[in-house]
N, C-alpha and C. Protein backbone atom coordinates (compact mmCIF):
# COMPACT_ATOMS: atom_id res chain seq x y z
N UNK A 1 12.83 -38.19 36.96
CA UNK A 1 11.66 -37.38 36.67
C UNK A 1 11.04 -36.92 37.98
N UNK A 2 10.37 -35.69 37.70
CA UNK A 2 9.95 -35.17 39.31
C UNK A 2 8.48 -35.72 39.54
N UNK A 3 8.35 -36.22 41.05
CA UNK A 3 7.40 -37.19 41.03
C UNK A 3 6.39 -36.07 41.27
N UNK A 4 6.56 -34.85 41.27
CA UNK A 4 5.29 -34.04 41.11
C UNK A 4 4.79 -33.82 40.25
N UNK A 5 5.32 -34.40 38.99
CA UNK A 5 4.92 -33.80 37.57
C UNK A 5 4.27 -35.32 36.81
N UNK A 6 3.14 -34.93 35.90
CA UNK A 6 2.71 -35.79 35.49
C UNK A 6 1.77 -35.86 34.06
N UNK A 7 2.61 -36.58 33.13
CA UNK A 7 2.35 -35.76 31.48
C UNK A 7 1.42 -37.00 31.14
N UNK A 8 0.36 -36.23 30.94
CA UNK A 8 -0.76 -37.45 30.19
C UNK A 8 -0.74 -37.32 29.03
N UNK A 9 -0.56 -37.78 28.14
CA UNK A 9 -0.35 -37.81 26.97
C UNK A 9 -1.60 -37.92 25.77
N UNK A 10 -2.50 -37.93 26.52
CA UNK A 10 -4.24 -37.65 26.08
C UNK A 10 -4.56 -36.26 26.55
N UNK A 11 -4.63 -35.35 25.29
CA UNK A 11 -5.25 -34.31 25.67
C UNK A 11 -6.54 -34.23 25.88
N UNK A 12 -6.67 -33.03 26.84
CA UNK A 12 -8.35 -33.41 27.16
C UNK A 12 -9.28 -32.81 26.13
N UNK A 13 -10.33 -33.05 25.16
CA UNK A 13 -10.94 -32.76 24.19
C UNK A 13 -11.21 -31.01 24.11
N UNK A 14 -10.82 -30.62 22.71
CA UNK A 14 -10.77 -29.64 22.24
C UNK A 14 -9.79 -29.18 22.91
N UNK A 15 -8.85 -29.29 23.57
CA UNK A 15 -7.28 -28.47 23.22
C UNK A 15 -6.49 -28.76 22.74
N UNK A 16 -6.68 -29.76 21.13
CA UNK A 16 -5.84 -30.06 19.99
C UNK A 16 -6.46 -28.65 19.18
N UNK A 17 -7.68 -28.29 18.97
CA UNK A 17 -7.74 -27.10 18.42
C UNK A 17 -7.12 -25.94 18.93
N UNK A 18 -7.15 -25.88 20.06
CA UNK A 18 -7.14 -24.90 20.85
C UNK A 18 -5.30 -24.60 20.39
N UNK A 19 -4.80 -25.59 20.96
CA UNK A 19 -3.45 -25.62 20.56
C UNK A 19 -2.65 -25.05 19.29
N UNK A 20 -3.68 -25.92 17.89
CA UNK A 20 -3.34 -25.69 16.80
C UNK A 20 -3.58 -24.07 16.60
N UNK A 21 -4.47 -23.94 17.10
CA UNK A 21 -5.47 -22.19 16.58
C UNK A 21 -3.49 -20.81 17.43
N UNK A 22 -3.48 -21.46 18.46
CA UNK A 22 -2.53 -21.03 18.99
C UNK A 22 -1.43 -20.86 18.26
N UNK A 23 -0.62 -21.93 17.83
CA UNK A 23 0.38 -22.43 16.85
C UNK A 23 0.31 -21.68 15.66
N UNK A 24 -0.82 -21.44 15.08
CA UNK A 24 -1.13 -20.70 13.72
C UNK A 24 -1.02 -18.72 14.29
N UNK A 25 -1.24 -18.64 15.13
CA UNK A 25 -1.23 -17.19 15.71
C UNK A 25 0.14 -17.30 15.67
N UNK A 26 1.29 -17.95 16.16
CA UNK A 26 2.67 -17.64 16.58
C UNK A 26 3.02 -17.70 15.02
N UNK A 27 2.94 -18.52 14.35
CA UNK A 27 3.57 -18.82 13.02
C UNK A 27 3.24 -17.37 12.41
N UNK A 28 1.85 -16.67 12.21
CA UNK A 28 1.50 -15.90 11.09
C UNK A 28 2.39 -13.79 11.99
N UNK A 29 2.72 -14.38 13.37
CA UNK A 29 3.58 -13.11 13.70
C UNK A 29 4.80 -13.56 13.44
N UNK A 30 5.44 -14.85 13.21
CA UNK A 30 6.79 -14.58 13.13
C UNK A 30 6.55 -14.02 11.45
N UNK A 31 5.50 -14.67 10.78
CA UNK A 31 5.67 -14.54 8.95
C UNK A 31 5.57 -12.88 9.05
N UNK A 32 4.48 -12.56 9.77
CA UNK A 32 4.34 -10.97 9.74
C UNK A 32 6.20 -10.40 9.91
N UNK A 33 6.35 -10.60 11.03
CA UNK A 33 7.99 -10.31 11.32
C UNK A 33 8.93 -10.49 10.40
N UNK A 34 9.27 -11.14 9.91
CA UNK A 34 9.78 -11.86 8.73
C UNK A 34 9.51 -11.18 7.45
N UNK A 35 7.98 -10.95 7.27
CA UNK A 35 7.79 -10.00 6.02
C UNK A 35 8.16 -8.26 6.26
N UNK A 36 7.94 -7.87 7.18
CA UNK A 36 8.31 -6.44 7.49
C UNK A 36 10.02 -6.41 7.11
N UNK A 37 10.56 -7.37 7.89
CA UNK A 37 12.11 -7.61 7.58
C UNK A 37 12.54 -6.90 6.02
N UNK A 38 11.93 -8.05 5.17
CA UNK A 38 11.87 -8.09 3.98
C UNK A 38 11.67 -7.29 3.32
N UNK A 39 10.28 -6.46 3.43
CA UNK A 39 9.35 -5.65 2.79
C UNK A 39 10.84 -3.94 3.04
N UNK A 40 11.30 -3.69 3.98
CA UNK A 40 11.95 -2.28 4.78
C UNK A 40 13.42 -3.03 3.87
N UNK A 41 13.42 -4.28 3.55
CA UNK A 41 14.89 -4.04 2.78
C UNK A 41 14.53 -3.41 1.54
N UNK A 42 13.33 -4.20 0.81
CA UNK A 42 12.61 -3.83 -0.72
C UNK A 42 12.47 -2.60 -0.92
N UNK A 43 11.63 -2.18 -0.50
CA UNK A 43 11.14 -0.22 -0.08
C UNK A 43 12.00 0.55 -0.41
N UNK A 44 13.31 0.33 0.77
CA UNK A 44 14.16 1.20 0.98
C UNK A 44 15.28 0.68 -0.28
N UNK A 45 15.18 -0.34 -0.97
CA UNK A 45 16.25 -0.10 -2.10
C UNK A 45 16.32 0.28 -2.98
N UNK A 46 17.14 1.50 -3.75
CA UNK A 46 16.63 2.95 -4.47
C UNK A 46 16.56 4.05 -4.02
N UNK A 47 16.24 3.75 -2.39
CA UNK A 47 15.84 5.30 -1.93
C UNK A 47 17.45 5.31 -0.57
N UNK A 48 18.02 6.13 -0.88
CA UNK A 48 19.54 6.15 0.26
C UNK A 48 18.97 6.45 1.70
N UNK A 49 17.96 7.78 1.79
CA UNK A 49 17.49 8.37 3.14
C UNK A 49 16.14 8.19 2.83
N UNK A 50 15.33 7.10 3.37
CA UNK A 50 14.01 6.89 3.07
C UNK A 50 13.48 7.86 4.44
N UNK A 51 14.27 7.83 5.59
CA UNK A 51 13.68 8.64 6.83
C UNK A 51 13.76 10.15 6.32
N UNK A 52 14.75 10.31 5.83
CA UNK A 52 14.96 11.68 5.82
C UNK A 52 14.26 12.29 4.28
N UNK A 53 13.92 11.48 3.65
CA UNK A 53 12.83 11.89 2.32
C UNK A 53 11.47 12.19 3.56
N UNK A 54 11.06 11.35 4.32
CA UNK A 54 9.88 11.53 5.22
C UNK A 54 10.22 12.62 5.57
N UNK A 55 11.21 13.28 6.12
CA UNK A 55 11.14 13.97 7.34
C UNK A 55 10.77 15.49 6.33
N UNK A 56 11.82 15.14 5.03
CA UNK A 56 11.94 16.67 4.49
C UNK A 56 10.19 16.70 3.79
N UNK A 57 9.07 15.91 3.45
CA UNK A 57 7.94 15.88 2.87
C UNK A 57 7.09 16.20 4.26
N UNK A 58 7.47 16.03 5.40
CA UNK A 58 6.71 16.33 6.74
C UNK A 58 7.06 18.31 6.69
N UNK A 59 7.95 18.49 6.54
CA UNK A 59 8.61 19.76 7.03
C UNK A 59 7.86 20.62 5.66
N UNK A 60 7.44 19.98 4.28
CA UNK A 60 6.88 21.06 3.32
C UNK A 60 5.86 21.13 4.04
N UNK A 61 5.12 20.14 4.82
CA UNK A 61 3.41 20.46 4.67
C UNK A 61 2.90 20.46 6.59
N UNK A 62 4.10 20.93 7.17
CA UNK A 62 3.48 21.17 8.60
C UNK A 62 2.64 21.47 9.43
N UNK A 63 1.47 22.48 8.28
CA UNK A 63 -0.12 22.52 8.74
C UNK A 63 -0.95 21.18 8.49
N UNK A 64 -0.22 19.70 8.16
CA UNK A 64 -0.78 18.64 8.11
C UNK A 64 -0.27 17.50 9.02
N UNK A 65 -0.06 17.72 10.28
CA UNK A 65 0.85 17.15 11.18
C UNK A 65 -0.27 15.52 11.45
N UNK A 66 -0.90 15.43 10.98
CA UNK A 66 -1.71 14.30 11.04
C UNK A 66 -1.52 13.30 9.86
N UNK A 67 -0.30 13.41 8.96
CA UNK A 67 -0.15 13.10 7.89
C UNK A 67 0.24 11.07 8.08
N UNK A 68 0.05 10.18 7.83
CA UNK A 68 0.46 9.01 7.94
C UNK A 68 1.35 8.79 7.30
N UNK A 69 2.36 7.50 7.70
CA UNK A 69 3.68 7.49 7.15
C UNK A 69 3.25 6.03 5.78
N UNK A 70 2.12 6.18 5.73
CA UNK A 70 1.52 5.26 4.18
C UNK A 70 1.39 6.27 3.59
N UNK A 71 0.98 7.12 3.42
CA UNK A 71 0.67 8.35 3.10
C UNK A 71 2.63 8.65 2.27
N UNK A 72 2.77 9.21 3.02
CA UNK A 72 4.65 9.63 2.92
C UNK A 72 4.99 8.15 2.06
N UNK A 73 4.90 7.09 2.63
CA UNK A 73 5.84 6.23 1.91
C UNK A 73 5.40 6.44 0.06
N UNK A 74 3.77 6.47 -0.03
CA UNK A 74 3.54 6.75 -0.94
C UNK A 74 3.67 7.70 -2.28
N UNK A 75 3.99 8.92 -1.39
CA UNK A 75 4.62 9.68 -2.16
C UNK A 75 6.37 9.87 -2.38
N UNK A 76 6.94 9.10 -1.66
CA UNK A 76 8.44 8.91 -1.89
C UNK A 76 8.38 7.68 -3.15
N UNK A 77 7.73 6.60 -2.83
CA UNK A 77 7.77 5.62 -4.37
C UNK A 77 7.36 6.66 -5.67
N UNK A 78 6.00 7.79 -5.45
CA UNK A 78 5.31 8.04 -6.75
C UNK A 78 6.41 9.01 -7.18
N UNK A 79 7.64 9.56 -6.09
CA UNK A 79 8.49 10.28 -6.90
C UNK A 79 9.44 10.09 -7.24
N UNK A 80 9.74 8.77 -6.82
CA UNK A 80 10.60 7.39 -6.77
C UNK A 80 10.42 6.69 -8.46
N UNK A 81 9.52 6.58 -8.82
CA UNK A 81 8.62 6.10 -10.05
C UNK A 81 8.85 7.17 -10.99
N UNK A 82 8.06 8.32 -11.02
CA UNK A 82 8.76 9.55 -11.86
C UNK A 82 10.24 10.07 -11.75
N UNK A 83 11.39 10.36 -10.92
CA UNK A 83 12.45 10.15 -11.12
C UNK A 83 12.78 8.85 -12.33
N UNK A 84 12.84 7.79 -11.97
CA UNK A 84 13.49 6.54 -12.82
C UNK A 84 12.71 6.64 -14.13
N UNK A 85 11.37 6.49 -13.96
CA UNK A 85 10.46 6.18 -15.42
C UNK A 85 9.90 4.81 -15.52
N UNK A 86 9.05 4.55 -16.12
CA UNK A 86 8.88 3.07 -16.01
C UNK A 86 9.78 1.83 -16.51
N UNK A 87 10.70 2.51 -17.31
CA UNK A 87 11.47 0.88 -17.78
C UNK A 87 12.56 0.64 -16.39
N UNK A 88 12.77 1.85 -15.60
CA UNK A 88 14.07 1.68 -14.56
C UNK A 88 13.00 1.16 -13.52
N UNK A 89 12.31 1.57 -13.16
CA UNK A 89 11.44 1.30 -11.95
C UNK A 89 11.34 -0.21 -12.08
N UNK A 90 10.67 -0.67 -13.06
CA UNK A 90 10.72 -1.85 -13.18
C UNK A 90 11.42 -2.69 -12.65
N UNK A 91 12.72 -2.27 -13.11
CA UNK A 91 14.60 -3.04 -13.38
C UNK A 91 14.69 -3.03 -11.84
N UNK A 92 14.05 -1.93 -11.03
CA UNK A 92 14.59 -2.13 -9.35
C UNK A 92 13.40 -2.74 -8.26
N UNK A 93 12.20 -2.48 -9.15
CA UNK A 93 10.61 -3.24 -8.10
C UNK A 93 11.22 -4.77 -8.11
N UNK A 94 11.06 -5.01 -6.78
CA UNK A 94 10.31 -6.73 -5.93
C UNK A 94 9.91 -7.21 -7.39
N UNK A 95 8.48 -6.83 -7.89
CA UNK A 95 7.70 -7.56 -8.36
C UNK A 95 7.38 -7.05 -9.84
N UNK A 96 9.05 -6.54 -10.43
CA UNK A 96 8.77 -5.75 -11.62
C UNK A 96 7.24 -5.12 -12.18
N UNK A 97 7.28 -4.24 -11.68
CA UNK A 97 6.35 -3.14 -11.48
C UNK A 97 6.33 -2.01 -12.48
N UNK A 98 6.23 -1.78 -13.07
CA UNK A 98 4.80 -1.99 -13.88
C UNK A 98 5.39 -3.04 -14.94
N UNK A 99 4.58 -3.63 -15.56
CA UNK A 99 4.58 -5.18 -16.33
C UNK A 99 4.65 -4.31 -17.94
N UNK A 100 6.13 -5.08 -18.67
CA UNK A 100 6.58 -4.34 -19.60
C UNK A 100 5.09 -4.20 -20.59
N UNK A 101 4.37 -5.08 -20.85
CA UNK A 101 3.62 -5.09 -22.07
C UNK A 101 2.31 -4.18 -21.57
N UNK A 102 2.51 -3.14 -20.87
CA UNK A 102 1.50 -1.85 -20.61
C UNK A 102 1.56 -1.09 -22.04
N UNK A 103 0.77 -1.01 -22.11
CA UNK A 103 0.49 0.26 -23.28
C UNK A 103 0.79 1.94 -23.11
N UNK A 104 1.41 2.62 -23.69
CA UNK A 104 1.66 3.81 -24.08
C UNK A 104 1.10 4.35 -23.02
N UNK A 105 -0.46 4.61 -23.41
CA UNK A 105 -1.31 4.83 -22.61
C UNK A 105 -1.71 4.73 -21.46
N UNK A 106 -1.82 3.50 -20.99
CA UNK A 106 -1.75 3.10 -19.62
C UNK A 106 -0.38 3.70 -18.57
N UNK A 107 0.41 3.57 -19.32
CA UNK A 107 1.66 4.45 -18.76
C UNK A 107 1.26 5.57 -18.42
N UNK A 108 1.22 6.33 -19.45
CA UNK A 108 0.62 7.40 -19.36
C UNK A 108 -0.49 8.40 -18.07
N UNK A 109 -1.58 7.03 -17.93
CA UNK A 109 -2.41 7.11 -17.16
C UNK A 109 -1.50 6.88 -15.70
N UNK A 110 -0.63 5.97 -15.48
CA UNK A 110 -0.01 5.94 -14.18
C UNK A 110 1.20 6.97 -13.98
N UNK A 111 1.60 7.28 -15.25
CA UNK A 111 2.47 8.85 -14.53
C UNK A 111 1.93 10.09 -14.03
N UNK A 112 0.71 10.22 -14.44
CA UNK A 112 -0.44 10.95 -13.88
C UNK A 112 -0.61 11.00 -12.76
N UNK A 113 -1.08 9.29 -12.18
CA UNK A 113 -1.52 8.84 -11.47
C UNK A 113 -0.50 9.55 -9.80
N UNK A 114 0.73 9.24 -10.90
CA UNK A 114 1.75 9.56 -9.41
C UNK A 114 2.35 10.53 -9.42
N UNK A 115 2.12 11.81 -10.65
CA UNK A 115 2.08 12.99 -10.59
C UNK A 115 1.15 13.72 -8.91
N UNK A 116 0.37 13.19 -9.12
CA UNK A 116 -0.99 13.43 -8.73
C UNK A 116 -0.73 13.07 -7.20
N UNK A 117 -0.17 11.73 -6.68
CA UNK A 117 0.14 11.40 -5.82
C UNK A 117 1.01 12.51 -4.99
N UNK A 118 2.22 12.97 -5.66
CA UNK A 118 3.26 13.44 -5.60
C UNK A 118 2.54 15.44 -5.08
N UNK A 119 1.64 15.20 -5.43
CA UNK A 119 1.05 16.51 -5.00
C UNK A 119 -0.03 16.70 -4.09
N UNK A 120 0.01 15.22 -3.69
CA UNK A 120 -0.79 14.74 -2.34
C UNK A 120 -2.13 14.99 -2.85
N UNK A 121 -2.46 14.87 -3.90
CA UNK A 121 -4.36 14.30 -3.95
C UNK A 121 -4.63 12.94 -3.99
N UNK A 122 -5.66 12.39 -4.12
CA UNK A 122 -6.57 11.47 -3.74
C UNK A 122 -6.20 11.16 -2.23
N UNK A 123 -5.44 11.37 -1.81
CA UNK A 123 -5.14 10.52 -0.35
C UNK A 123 -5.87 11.79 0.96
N UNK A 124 -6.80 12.17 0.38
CA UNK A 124 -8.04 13.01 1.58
C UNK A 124 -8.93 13.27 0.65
N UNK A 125 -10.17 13.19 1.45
CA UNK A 125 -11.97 12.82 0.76
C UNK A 125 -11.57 14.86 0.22
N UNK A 126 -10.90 16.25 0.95
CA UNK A 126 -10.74 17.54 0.07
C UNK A 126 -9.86 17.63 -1.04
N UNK A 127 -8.90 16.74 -1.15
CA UNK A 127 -8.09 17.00 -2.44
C UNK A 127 -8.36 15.38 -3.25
N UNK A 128 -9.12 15.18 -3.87
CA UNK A 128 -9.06 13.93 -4.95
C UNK A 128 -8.38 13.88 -5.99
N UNK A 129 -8.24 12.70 -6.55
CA UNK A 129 -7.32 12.63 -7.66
C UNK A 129 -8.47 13.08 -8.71
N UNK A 130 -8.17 13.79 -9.28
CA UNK A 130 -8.99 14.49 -10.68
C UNK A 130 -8.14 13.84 -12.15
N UNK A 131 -9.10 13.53 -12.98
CA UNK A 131 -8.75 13.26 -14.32
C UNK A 131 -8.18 12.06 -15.11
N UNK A 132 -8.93 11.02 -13.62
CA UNK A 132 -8.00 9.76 -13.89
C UNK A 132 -9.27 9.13 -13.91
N UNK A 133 -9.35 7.81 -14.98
CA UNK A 133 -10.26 6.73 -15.07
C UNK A 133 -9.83 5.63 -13.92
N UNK A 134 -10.87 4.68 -13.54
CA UNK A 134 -10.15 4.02 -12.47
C UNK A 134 -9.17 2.82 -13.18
N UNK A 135 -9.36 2.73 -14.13
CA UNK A 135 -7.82 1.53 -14.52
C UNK A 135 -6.83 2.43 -14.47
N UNK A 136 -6.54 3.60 -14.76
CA UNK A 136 -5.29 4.47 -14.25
C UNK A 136 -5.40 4.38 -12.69
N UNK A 137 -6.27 4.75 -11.60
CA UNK A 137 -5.61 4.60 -10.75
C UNK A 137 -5.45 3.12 -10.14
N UNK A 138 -6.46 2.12 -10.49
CA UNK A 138 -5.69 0.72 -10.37
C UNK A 138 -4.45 0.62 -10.71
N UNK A 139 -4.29 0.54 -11.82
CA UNK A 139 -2.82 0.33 -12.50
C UNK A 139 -1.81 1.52 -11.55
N UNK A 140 -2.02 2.25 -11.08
CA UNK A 140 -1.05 3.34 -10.44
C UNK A 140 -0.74 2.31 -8.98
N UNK A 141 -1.77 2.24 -8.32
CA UNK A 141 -1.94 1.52 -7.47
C UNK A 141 -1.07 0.34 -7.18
N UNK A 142 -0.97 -0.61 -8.24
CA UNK A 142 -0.64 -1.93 -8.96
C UNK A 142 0.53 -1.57 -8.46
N UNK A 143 1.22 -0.49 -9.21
CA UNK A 143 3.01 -0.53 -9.35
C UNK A 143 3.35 -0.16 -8.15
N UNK A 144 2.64 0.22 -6.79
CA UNK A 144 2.70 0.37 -5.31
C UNK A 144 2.33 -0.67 -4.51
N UNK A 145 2.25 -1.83 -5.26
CA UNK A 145 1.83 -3.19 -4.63
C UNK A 145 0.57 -2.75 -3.79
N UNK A 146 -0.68 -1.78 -4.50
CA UNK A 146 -1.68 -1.82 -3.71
C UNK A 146 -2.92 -2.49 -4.49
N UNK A 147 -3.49 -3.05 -4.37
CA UNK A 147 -4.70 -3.64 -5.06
C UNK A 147 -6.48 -2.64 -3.96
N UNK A 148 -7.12 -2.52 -5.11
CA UNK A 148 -8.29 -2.04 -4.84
C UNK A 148 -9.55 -3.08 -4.11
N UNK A 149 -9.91 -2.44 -3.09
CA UNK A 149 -10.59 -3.92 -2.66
C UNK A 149 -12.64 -3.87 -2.98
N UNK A 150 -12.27 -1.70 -2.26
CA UNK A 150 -14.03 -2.19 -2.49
C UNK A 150 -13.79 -0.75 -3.20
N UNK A 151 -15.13 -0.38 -3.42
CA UNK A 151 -15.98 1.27 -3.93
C UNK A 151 -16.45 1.73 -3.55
N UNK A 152 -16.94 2.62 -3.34
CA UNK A 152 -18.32 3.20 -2.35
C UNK A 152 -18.23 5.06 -3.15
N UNK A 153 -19.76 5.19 -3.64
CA UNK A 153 -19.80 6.06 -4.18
C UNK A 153 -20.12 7.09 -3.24
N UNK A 154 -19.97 8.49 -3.13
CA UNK A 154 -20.16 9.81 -1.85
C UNK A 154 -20.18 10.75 -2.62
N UNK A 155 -20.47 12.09 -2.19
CA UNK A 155 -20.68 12.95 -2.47
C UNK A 155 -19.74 14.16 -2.48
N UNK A 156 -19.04 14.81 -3.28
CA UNK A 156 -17.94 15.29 -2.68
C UNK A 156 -18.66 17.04 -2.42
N UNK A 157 -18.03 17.55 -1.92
CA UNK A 157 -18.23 18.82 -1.42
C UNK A 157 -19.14 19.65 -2.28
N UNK A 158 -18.68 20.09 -3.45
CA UNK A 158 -19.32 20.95 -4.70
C UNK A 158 -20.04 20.18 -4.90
N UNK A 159 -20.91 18.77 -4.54
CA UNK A 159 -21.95 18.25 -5.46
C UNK A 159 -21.34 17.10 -6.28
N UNK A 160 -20.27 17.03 -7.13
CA UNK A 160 -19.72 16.37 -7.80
C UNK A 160 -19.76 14.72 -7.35
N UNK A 161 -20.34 13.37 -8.01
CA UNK A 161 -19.61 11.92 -7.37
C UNK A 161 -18.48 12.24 -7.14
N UNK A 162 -18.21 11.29 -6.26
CA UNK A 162 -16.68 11.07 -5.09
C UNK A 162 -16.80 9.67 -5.00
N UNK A 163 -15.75 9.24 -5.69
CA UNK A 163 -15.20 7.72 -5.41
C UNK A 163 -14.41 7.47 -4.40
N UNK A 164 -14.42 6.34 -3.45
CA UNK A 164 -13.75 6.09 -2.36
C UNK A 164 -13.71 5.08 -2.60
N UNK A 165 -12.31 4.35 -2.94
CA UNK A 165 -11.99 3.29 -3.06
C UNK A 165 -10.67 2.86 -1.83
N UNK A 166 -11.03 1.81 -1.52
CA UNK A 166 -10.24 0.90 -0.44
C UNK A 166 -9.22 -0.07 -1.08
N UNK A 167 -7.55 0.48 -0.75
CA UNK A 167 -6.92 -0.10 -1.80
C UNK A 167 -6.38 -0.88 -0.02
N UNK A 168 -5.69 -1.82 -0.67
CA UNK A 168 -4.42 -3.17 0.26
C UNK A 168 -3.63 -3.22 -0.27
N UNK A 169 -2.74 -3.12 0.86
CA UNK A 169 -1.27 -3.58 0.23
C UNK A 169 -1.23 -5.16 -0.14
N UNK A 170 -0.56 -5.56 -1.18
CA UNK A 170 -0.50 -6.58 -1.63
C UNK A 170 -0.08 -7.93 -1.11
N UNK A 171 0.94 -7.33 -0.01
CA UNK A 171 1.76 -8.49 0.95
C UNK A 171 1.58 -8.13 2.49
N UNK A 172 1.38 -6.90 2.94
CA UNK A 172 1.01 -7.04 4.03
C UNK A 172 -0.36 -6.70 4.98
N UNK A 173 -1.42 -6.63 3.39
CA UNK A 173 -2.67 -6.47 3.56
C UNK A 173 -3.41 -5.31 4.47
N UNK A 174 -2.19 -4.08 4.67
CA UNK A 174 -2.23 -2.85 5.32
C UNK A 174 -3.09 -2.00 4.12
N UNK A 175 -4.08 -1.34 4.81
CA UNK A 175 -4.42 -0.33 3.64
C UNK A 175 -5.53 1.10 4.24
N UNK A 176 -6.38 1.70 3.23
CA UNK A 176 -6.50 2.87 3.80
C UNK A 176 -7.36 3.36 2.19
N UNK A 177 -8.43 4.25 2.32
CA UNK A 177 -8.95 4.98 1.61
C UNK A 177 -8.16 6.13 0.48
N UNK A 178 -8.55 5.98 -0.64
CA UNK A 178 -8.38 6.86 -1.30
C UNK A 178 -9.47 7.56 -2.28
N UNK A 179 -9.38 8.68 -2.38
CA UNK A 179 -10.92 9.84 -2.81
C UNK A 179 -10.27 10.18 -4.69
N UNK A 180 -11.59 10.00 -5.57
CA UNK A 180 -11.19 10.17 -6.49
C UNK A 180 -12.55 10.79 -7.65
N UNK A 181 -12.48 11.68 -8.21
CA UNK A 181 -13.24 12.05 -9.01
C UNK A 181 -12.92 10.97 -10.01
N UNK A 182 -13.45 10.10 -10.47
CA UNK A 182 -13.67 9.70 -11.70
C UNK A 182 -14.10 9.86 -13.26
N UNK A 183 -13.16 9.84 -13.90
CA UNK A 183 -13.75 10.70 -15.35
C UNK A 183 -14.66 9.30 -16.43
N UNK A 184 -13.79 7.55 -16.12
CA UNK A 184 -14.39 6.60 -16.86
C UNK A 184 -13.79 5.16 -16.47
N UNK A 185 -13.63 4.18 -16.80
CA UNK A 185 -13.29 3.13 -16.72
C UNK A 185 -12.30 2.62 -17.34
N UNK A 186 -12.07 3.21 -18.37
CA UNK A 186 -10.66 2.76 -19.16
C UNK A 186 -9.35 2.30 -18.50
């Protein structure tokens, strides 16, 4: 052993926290790491060119070069979702998505939902989602592994309420505003 070195084996008070607090930072980036892994196999299974669905949805709307790739991913699932339908979508979601015992209706309300998506509203406070109660766009939400976190009522341009709701992703707790005229609660 090198006689310059010398391991006390009593740490000196408070760098067992210090340590642990450390230890929990390394663990929750490898889990982060680990879930991205995961999450880019899930995503992308169903879709053959998930880059090149981005690239060709960047190239329709080039006066929007500020566009986010949550944004894009979102509208490749909502057309991802309308392609299949809900009983196939299901058969290929992580987390069988949407949950068979939905009602007619509620379906209904989420093909809308990602109609709507698919034509890039709610995702900017100028184009909102129009004509949807918020359990349609929860439930739309839902089958995108996004959960709604808060509300906040605004004013939209013409005068009209403007809902701004703060959805999360479900597993990697990434998320982002979405603008919505509200018609009811159902």
């Amino acid at each position: 052993m090198d006689p310059d070195f010398s391991y006390d084996p009593e740490p000196e008070p408070g760098t067992d926290d210090l340590l642990k607090a450390f230890d929990a930072v390394r663990l929750r980036e490898r889990l982060h790491g680990a879930l991205d892994r995961v999450l880019d196999q899930v995503f992308v299974a169903g879709c053959d060119d998930l880059d090149g669905e981005i690239a060709a949805l960047k190239a329709e709307r080039p006066e929007h070069p500020m566009v986010t790739a949550t944004n894009e991913f979102l509208i490749v699932r909502a057309r991802r979702y309308l392609e299949l339908g809900p009983r196939a979508y299901r058969l290929a979601d992580a987390w069988t998505m949407p949950p068979a015992d939905w009602t007619p209706r509620m379906l209904a309300g989420v093909q809308e939902g990602m109609l709507q998506i698919t034509r890039r509203r709610g995702l900017r406070r100028e184009r909102p989602f129009e004509g949807l109660s918020l359990g349609d766009l929860t439930r739309t939400f839902a089958v995108l592994h996004y959960h709604v976190d808060r509300q906040r009522m605004t004013q939209a341009p013409d005068g009209r309420t403007l809902q701004r709701l703060s959805v999360l992703h479900a597993t990697t707790g990434n998320g982002g505003s979405i603008w919505a005229l509200i018609t009811g609660q159902a």
